[in-house]
PDB file of N, CA and C in Angstrom:
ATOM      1  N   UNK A   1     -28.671  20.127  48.732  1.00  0.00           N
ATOM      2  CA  UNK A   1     -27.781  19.261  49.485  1.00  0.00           C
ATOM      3  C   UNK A   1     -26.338  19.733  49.329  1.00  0.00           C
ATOM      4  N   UNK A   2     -26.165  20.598  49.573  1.00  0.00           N
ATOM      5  CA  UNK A   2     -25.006  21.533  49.874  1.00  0.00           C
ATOM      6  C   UNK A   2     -23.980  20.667  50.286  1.00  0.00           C
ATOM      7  N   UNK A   3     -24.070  19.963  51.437  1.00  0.00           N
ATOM      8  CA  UNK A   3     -22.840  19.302  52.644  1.00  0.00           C
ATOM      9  C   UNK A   3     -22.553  18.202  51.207  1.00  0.00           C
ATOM     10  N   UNK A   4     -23.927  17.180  50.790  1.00  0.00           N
ATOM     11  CA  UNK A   4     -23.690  15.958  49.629  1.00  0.00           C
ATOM     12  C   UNK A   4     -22.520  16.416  48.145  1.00  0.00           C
ATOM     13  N   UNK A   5     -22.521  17.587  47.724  1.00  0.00           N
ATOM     14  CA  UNK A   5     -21.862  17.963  46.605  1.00  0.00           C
ATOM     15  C   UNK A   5     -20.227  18.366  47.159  1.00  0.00           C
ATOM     16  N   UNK A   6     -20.208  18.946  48.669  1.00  0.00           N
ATOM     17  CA  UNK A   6     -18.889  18.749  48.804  1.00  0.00           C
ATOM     18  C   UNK A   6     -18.145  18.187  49.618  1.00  0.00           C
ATOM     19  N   UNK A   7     -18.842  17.020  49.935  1.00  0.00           N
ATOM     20  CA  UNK A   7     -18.391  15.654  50.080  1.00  0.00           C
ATOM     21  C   UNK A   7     -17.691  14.938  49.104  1.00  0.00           C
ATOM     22  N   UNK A   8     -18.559  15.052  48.012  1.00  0.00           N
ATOM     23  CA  UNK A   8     -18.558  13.926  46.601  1.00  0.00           C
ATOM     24  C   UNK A   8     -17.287  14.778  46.059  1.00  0.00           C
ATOM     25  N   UNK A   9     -16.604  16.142  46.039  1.00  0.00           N
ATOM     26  CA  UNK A   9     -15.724  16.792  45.864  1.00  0.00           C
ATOM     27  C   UNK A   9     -14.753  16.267  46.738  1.00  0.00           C
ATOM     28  N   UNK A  10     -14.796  15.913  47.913  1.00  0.00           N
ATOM     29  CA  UNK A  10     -13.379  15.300  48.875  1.00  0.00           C
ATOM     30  C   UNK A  10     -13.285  13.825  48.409  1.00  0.00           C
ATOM     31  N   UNK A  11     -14.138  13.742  47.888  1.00  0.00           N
ATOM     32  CA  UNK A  11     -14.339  11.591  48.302  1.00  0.00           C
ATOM     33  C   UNK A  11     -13.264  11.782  46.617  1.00  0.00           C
ATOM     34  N   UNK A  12     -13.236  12.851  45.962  1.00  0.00           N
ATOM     35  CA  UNK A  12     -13.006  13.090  44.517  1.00  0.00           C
ATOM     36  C   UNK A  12     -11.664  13.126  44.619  1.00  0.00           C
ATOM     37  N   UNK A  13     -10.845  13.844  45.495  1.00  0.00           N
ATOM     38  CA  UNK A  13      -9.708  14.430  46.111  1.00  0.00           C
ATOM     39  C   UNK A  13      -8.659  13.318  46.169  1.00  0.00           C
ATOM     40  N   UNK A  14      -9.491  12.164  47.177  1.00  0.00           N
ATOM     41  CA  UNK A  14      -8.611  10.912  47.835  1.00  0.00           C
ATOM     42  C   UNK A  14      -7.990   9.917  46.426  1.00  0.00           C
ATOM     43  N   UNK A  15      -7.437   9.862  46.391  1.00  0.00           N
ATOM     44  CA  UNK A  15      -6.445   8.770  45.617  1.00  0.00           C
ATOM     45  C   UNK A  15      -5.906   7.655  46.035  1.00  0.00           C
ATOM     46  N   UNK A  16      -5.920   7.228  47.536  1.00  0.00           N
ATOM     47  CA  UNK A  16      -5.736   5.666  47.623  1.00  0.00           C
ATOM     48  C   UNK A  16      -6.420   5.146  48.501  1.00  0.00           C
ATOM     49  N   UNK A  17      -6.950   3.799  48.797  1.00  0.00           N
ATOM     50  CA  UNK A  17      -7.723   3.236  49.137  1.00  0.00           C
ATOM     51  C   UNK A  17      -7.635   3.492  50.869  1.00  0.00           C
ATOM     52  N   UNK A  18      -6.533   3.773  51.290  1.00  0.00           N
ATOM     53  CA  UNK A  18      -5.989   3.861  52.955  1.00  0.00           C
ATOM     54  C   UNK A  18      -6.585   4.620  53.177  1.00  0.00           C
ATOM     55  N   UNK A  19      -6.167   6.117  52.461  1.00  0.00           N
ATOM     56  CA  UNK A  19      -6.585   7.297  52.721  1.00  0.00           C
ATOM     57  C   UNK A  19      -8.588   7.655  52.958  1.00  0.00           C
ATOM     58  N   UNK A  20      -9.355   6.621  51.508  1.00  0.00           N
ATOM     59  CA  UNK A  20     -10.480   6.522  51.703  1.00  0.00           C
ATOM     60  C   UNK A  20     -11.261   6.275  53.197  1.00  0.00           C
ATOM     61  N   UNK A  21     -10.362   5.037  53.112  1.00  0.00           N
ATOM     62  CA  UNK A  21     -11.040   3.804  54.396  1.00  0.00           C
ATOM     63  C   UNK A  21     -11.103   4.809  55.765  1.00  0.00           C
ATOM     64  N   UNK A  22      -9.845   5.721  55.890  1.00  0.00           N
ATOM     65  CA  UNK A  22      -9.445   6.329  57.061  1.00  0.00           C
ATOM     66  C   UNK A  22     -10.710   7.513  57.288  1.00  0.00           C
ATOM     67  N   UNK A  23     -11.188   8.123  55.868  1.00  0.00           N
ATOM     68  CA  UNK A  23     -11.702   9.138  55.978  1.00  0.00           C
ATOM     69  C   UNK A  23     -13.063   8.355  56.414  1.00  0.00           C
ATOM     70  N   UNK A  24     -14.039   7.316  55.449  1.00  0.00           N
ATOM     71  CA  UNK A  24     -15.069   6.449  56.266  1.00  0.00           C
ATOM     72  C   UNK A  24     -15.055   6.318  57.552  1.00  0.00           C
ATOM     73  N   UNK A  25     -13.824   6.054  58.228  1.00  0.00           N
ATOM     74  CA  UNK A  25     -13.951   5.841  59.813  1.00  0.00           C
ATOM     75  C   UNK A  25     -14.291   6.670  60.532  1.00  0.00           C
ATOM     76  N   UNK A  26     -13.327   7.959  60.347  1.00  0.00           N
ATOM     77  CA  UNK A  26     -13.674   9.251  60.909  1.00  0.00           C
ATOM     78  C   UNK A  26     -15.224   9.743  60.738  1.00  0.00           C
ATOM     79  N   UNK A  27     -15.831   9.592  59.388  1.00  0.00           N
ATOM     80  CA  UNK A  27     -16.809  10.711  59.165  1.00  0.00           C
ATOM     81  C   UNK A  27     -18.255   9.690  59.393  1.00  0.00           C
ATOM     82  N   UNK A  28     -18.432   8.091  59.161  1.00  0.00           N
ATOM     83  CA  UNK A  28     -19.244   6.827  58.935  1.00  0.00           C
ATOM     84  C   UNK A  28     -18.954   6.495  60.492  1.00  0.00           C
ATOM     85  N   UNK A  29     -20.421   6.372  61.075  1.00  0.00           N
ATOM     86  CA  UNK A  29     -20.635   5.177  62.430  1.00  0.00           C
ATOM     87  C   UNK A  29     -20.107   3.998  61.722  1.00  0.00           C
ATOM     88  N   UNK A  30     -20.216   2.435  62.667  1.00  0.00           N
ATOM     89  CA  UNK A  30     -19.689   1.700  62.060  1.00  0.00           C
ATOM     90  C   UNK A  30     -21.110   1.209  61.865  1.00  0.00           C
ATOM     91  N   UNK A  31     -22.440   1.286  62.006  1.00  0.00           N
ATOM     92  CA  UNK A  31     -23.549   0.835  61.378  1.00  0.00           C
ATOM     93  C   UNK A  31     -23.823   1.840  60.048  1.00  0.00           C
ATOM     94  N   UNK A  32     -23.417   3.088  59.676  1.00  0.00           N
ATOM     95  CA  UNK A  32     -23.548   3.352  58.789  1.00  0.00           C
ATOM     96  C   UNK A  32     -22.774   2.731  57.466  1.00  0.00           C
ATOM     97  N   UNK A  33     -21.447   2.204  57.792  1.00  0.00           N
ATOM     98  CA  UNK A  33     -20.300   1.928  56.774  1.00  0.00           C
ATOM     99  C   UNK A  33     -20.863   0.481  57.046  1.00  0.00           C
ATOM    100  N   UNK A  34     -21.437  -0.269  57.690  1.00  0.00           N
ATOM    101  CA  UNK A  34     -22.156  -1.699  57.339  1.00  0.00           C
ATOM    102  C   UNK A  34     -23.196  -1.716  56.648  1.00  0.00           C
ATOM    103  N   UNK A  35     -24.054  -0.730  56.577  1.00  0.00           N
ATOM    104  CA  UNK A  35     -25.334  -0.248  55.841  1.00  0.00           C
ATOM    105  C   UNK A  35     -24.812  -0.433  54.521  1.00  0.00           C
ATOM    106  N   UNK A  36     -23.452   0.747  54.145  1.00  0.00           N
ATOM    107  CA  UNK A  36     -22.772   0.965  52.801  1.00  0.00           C
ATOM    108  C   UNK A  36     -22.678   0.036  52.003  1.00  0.00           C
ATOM    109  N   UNK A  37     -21.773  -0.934  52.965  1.00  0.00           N
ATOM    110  CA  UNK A  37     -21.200  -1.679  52.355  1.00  0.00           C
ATOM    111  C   UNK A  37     -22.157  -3.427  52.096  1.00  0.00           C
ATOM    112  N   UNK A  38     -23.058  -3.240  53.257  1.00  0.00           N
ATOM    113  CA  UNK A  38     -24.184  -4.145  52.755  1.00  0.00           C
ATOM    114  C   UNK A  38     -25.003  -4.346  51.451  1.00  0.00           C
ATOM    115  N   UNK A  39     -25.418  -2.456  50.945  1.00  0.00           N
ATOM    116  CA  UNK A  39     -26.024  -1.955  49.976  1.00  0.00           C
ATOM    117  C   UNK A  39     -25.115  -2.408  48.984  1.00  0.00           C
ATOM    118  N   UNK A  40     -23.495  -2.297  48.664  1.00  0.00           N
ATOM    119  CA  UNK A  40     -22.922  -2.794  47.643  1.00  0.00           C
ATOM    120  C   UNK A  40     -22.998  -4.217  46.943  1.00  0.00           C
ATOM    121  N   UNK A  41     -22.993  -5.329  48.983  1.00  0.00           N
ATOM    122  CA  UNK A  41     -22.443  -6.544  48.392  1.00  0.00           C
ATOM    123  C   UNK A  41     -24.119  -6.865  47.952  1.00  0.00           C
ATOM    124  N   UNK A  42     -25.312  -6.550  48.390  1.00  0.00           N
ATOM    125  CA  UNK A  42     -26.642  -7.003  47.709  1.00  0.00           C
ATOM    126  C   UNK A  42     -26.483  -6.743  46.013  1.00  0.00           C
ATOM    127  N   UNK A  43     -26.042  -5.812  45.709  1.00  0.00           N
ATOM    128  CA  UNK A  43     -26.039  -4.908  44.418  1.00  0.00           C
ATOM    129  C   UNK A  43     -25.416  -6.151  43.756  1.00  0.00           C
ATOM    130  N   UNK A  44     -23.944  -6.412  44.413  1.00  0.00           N
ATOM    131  CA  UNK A  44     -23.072  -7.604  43.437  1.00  0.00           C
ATOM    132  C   UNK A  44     -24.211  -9.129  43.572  1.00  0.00           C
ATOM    133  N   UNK A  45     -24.589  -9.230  44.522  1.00  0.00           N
ATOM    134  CA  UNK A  45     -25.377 -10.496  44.521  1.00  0.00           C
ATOM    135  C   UNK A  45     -26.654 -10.430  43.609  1.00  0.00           C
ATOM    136  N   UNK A  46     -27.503  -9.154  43.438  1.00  0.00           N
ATOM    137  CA  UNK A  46     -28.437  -9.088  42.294  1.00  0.00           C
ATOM    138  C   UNK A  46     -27.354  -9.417  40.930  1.00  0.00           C
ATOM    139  N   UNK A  47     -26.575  -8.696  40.783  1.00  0.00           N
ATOM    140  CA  UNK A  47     -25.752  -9.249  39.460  1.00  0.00           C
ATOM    141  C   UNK A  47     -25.473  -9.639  39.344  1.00  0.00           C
ATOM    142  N   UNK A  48     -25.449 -10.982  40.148  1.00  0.00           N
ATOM    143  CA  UNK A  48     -25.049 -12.278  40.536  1.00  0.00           C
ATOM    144  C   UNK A  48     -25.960 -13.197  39.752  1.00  0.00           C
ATOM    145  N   UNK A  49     -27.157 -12.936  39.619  1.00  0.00           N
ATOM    146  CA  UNK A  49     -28.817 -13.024  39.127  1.00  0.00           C
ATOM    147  C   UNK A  49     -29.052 -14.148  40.609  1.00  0.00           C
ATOM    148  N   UNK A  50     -28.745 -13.961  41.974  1.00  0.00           N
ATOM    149  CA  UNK A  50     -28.955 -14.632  43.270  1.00  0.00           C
ATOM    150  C   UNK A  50     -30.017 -14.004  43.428  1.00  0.00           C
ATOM    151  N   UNK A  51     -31.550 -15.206  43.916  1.00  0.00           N
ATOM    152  CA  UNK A  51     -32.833 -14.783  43.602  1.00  0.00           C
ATOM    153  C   UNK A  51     -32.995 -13.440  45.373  1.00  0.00           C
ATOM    154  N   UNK A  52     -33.719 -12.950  44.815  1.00  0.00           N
ATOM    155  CA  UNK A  52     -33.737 -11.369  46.079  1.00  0.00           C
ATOM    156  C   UNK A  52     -34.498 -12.688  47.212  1.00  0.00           C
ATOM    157  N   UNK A  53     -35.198 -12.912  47.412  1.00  0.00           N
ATOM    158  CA  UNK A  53     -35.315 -13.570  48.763  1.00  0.00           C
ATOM    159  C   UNK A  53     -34.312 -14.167  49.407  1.00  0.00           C
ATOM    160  N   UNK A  54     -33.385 -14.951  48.717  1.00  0.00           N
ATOM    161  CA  UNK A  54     -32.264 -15.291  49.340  1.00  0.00           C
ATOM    162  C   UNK A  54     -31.182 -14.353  49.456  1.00  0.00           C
ATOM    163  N   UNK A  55     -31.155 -12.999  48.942  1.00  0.00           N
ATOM    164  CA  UNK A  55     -30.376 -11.546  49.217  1.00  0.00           C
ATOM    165  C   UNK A  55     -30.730 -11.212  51.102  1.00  0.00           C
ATOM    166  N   UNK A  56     -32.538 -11.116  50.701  1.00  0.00           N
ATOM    167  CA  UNK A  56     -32.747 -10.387  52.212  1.00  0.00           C
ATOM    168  C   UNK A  56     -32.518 -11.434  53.219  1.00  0.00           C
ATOM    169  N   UNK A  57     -32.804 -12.835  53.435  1.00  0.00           N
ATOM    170  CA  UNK A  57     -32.233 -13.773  54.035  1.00  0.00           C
ATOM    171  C   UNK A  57     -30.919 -13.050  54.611  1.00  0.00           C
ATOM    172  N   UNK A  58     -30.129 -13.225  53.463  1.00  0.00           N
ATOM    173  CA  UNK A  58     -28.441 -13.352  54.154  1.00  0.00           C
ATOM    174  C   UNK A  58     -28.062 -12.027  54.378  1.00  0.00           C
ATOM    175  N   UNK A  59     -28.805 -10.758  54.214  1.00  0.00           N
ATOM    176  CA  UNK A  59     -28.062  -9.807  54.384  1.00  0.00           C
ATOM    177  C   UNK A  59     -29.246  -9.160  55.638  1.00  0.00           C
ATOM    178  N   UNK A  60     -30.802  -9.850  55.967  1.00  0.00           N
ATOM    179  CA  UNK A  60     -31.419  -9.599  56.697  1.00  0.00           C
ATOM    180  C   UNK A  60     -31.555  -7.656  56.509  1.00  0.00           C
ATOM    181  N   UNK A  61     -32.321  -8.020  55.379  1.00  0.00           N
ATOM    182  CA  UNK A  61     -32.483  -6.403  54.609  1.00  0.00           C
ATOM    183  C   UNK A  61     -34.135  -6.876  54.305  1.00  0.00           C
ATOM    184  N   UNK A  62     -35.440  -6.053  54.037  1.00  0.00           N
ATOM    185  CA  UNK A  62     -35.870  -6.036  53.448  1.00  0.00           C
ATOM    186  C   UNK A  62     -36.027  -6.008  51.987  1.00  0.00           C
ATOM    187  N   UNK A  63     -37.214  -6.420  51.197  1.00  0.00           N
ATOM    188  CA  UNK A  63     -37.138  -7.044  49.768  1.00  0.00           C
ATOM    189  C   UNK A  63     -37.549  -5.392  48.983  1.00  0.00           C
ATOM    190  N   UNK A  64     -37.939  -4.559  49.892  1.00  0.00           N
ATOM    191  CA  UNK A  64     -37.828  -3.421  48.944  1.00  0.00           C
ATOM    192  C   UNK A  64     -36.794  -2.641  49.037  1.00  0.00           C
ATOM    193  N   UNK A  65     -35.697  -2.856  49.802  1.00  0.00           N
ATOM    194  CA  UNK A  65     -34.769  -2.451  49.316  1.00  0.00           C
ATOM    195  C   UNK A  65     -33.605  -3.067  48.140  1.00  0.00           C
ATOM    196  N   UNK A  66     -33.948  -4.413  48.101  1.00  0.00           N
ATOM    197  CA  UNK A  66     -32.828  -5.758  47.368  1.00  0.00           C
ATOM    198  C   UNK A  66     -34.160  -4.899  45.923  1.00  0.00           C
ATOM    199  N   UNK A  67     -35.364  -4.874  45.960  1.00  0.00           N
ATOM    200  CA  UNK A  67     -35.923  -4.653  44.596  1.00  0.00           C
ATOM    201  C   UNK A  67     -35.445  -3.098  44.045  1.00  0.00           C
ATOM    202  N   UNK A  68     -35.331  -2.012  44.972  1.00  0.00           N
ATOM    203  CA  UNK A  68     -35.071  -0.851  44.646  1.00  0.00           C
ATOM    204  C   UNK A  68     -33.521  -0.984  43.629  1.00  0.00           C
ATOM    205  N   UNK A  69     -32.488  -1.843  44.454  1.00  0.00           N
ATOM    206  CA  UNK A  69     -31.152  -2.022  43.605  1.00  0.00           C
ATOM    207  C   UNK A  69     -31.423  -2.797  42.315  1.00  0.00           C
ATOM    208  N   UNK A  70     -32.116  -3.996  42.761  1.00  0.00           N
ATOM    209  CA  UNK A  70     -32.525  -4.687  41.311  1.00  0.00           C
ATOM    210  C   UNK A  70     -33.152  -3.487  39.934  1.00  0.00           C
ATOM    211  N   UNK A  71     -33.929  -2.501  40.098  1.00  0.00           N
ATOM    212  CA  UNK A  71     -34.298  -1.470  39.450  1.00  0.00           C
ATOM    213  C   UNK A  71     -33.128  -0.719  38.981  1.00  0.00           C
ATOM    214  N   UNK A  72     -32.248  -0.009  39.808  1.00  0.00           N
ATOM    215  CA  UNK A  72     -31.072   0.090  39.683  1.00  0.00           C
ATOM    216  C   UNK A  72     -30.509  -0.030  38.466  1.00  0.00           C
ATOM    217  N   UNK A  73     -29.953  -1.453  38.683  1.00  0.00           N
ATOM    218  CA  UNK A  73     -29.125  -2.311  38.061  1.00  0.00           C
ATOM    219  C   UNK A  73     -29.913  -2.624  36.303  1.00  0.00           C
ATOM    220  N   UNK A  74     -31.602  -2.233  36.229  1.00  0.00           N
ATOM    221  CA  UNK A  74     -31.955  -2.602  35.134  1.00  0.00           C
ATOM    222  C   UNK A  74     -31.859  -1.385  34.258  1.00  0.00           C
ATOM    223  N   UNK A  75     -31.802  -0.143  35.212  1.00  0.00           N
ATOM    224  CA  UNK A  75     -31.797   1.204  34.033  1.00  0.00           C
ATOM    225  C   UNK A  75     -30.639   1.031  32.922  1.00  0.00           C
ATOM    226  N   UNK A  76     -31.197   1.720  32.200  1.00  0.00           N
ATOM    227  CA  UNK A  76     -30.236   1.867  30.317  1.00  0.00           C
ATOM    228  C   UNK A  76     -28.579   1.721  30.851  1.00  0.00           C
ATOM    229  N   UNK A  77     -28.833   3.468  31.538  1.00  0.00           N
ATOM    230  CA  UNK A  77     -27.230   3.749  31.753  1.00  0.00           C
ATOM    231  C   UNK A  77     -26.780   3.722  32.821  1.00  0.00           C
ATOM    232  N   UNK A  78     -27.344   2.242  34.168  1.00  0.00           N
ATOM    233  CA  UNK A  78     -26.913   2.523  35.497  1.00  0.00           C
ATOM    234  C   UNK A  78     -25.399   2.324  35.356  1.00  0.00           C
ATOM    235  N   UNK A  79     -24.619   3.162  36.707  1.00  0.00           N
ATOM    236  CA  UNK A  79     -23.377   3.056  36.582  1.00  0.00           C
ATOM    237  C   UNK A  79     -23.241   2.296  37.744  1.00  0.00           C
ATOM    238  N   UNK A  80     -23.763   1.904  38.372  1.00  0.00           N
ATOM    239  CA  UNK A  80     -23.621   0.738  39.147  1.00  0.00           C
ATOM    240  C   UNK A  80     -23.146  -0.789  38.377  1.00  0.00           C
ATOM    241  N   UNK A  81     -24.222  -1.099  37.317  1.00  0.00           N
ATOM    242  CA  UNK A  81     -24.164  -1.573  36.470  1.00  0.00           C
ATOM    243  C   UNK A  81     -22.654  -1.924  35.960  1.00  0.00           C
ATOM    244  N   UNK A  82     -22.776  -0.660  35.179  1.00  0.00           N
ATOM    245  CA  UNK A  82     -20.965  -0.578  34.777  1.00  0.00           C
ATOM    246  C   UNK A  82     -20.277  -0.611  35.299  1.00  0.00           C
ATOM    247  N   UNK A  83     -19.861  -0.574  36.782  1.00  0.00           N
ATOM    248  CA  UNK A  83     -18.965  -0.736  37.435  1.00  0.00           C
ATOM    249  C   UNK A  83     -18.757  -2.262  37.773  1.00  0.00           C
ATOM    250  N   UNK A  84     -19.717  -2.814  38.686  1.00  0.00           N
ATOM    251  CA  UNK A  84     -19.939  -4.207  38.518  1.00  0.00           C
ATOM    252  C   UNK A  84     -19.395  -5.308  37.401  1.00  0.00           C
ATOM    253  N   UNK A  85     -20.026  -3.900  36.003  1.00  0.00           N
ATOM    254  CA  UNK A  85     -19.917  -5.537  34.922  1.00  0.00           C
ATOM    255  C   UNK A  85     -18.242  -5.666  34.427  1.00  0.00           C
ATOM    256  N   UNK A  86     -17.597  -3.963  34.991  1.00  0.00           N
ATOM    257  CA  UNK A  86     -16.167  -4.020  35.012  1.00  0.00           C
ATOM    258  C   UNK A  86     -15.377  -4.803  35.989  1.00  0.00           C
ATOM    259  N   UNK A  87     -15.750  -4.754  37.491  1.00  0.00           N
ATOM    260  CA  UNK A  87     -15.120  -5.422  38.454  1.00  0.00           C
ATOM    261  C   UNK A  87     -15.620  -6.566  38.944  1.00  0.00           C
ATOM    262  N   UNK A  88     -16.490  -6.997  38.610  1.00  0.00           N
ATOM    263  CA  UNK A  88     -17.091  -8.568  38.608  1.00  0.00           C
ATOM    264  C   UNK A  88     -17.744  -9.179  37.568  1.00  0.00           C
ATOM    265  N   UNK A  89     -17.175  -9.380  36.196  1.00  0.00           N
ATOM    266  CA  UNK A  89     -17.978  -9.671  35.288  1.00  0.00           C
ATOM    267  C   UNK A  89     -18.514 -11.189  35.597  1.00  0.00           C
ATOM    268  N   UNK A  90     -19.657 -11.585  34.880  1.00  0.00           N
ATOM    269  CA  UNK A  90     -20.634 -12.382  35.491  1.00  0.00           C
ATOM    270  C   UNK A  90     -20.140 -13.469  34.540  1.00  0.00           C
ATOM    271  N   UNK A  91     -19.716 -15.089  34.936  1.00  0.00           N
ATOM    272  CA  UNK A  91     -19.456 -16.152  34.319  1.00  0.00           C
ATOM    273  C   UNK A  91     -20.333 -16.621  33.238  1.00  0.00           C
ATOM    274  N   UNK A  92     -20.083 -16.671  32.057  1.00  0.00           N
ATOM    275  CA  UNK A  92     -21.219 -17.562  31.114  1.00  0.00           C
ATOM    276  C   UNK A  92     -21.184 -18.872  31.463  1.00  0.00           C
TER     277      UNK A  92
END
């Protein structure tokens, strides 16, 4: 995946959020960057502990994809995980 490694090298490059968003527009349909960004907010709603049937409900996703992130989210060292438990830590 040649084109995937120097992508992840430009996406590496960008330093502010404008600059990101601008490059998504150009290079992302706008059903692909809804796909994206769907896949994220399910991710925050599993770490939400919001039960997955009511994920695919509201995001009208199938349950093997809300279970594939739930898997995700359970590995040792996901960095999904860590990112999440940095930018949305979960209320006791």
């Amino acid at each position: 995946m040649q084109g995937l490694k120097e992508l992840l090298k430009i996406f590496n490059q960008i330093k502010n959020e404008k600059d990101m968003e601008r490059l998504f527009q150009e290079i992302f349909t706008e059903k692909e960057r809804e796909t994206l960004s769907n896949r994220w907010l399910l991710m925050k709603e599993i770490h939400r502990n919001i039960p997955q049937r009511d994920i695919a409900q509201k995001f009208h996703m199938s349950l093997c994809k809300i279970t594939r992130g739930a898997k995700v989210l359970q590995e040792k060292n996901s960095l999904c995980k860590q990112l999440l438990d940095k930018n949305h830590p979960q209320k006791d």
